[in-house]
Protein backbone atom coordinates (compact mmCIF):
# COMPACT_ATOMS: atom_id res chain seq x y z
CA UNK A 1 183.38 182.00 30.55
CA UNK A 2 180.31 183.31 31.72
CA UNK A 3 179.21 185.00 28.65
CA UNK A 4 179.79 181.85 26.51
CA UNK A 5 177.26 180.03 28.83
CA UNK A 6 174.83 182.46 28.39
CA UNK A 7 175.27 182.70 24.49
CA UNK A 8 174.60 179.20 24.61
CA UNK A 9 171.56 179.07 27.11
CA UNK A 10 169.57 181.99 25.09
CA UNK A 11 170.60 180.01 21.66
CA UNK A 12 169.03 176.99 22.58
CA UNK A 13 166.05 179.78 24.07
CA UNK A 14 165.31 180.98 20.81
CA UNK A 15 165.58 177.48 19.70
CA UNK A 16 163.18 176.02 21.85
CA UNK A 17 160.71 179.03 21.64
CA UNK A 18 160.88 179.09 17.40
CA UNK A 19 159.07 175.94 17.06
CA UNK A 20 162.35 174.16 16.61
CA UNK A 21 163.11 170.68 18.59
CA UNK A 22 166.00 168.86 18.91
CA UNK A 23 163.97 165.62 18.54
CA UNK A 24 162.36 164.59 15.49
CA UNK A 25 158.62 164.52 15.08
CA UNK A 26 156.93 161.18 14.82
CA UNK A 27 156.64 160.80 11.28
CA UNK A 28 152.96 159.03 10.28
CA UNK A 29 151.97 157.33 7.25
CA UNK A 30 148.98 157.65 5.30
CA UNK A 31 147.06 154.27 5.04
CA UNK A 32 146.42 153.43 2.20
CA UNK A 33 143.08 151.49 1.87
CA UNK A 34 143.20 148.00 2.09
CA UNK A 35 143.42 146.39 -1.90
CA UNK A 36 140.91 143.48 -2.46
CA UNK A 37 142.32 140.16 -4.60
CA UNK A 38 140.70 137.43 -5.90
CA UNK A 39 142.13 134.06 -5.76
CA UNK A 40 141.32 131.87 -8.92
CA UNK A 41 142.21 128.39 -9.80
CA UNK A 42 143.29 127.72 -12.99
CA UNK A 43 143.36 124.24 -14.39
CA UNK A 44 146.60 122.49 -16.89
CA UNK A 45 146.59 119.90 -18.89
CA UNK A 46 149.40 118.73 -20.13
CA UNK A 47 150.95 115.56 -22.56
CA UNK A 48 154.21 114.12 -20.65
CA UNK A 49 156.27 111.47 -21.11
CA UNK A 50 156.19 108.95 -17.71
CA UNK A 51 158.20 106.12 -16.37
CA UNK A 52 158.87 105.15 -13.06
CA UNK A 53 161.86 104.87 -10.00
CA UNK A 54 162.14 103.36 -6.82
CA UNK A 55 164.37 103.88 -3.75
CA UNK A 56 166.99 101.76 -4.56
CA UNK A 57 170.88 102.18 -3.92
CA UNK A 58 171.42 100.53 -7.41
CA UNK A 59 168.88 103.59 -8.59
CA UNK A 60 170.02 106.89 -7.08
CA UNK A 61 172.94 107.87 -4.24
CA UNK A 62 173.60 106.98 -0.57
CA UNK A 63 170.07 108.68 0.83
CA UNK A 64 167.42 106.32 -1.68
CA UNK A 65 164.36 108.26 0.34
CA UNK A 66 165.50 111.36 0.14
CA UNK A 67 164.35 113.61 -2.90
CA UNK A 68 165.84 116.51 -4.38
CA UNK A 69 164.15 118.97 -2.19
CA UNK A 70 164.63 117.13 1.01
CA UNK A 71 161.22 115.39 1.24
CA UNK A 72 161.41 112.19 2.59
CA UNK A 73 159.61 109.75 0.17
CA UNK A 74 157.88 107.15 1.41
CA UNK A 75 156.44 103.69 -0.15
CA UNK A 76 152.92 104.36 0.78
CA UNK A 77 152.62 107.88 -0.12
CA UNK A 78 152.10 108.72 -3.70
CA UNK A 79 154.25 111.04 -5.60
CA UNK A 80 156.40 111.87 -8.58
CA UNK A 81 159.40 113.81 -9.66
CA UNK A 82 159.34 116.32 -12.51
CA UNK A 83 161.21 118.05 -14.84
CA UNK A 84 162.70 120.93 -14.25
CA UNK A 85 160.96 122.77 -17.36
CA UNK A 86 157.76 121.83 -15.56
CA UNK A 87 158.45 123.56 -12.80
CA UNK A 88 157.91 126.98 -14.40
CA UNK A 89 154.33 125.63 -15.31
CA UNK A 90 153.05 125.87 -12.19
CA UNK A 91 154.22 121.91 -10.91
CA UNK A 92 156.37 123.03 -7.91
CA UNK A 93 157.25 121.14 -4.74
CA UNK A 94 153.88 120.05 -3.34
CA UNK A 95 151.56 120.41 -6.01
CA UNK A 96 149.22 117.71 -6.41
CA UNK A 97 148.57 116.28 -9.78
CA UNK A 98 146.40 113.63 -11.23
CA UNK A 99 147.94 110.90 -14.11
CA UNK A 100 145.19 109.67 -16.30
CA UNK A 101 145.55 106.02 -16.13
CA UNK A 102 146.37 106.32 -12.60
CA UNK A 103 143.98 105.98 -9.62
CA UNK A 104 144.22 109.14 -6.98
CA UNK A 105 146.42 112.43 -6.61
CA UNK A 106 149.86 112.40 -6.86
CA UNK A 107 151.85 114.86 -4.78
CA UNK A 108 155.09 116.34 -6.71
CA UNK A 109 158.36 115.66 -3.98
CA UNK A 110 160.95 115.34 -6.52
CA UNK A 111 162.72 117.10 -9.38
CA UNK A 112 164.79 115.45 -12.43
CA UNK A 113 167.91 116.46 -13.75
CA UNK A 114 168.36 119.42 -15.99
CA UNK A 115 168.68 117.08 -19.21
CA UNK A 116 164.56 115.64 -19.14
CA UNK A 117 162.01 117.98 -20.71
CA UNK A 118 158.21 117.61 -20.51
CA UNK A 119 158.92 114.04 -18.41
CA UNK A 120 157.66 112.87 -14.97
CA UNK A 121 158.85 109.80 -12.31
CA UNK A 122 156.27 108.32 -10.64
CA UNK A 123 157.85 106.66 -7.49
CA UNK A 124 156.83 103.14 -6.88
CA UNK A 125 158.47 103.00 -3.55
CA UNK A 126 161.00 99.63 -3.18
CA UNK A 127 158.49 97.70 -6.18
CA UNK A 128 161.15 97.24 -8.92
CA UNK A 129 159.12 95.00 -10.41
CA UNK A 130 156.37 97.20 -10.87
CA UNK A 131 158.53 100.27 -11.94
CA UNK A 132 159.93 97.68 -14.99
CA UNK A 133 156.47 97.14 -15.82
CA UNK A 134 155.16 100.57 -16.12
CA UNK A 135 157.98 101.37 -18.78
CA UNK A 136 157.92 104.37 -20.56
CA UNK A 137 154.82 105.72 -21.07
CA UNK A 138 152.89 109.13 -22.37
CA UNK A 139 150.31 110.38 -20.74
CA UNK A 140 148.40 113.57 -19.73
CA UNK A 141 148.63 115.29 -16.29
CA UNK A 142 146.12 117.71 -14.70
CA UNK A 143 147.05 120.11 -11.82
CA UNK A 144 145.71 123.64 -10.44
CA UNK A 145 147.38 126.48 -10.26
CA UNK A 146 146.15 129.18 -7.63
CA UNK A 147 147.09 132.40 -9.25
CA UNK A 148 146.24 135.64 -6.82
CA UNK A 149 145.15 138.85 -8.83
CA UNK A 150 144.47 142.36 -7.58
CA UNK A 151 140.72 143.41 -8.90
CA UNK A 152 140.94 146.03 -11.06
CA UNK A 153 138.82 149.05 -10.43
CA UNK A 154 136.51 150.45 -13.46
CA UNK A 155 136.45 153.70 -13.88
CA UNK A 156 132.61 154.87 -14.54
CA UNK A 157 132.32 157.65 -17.31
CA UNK A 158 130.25 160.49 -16.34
């Protein structure tokens, strides 16, 4: 019994004394340095077709101020749905847009069903009237995109 115990005290001897460790050494990284990006807005144009909604029960489901992405929409705030081709342009929830006919920004809370292409809703709060007069409409829309690009190094020739 002896002997076993000393087998196993001069193994973990020759263990200890070869360099060897029964922990792990603390593995470190080389840092990389850190990559510069520049941040550039691009501007859009585009030709849509427009018309209007309102927050009516008659209009959309049980929750009338409640939009598609769970913004609460509100009478005084300004804002439009779009479709859902438009969101892969760069008009995703929050983007502001301006309408050309239209006075201020419009903020986008709202998306349209899968069946509209190239069409925007531009909320007119509880004003059916003046969502029947607006109609249908085409006009153009302008937005910014922020698009964030790492700057590419140039190689100099010797």
């Amino acid at each position: 019994m002896q002997k076993k115990y000393l087998y196993l005290f001069l193994t973990v001897l020759v263990f200890v004394f070869s360099g060897c460790s029964i922990f792990p050494k603390q593995i470190t990284l080389k840092k990389s340095p850190p990559q510069k990006y520049t941040i550039e807005k691009k501007e859009f144009e585009l030709i849509v077709t427009a018309t209007a909604y309102t927050s009516h029960k008659s209009q959309t489901d049980k929750t009338p101020f409640l939009a598609a992405w769970n913004n609460r929409l509100k009478p005084s705030v300004k804002s439009i749905a779009v479709s859902r081709d438009l969101l892969d342009r760069g008009l995703t929830n929050g983007t502001y847009v301006t309408i050309d006919g239209l006075h201020g920004r419009y903020k986008v809370l709202d998306k349209m069903n899968k069946r509209w292409k190239k069409k925007i809703d531009i909320y007119m709060g509880t004003n059916i009237k003046k969502a029947r007069r607006w109609g249908k409409r085409k006009v153009t829309i302008r937005w910014k995109k922020k698009s964030i690009e790492p700057v590419k190094k140039i190689k100099k020739k010797s």
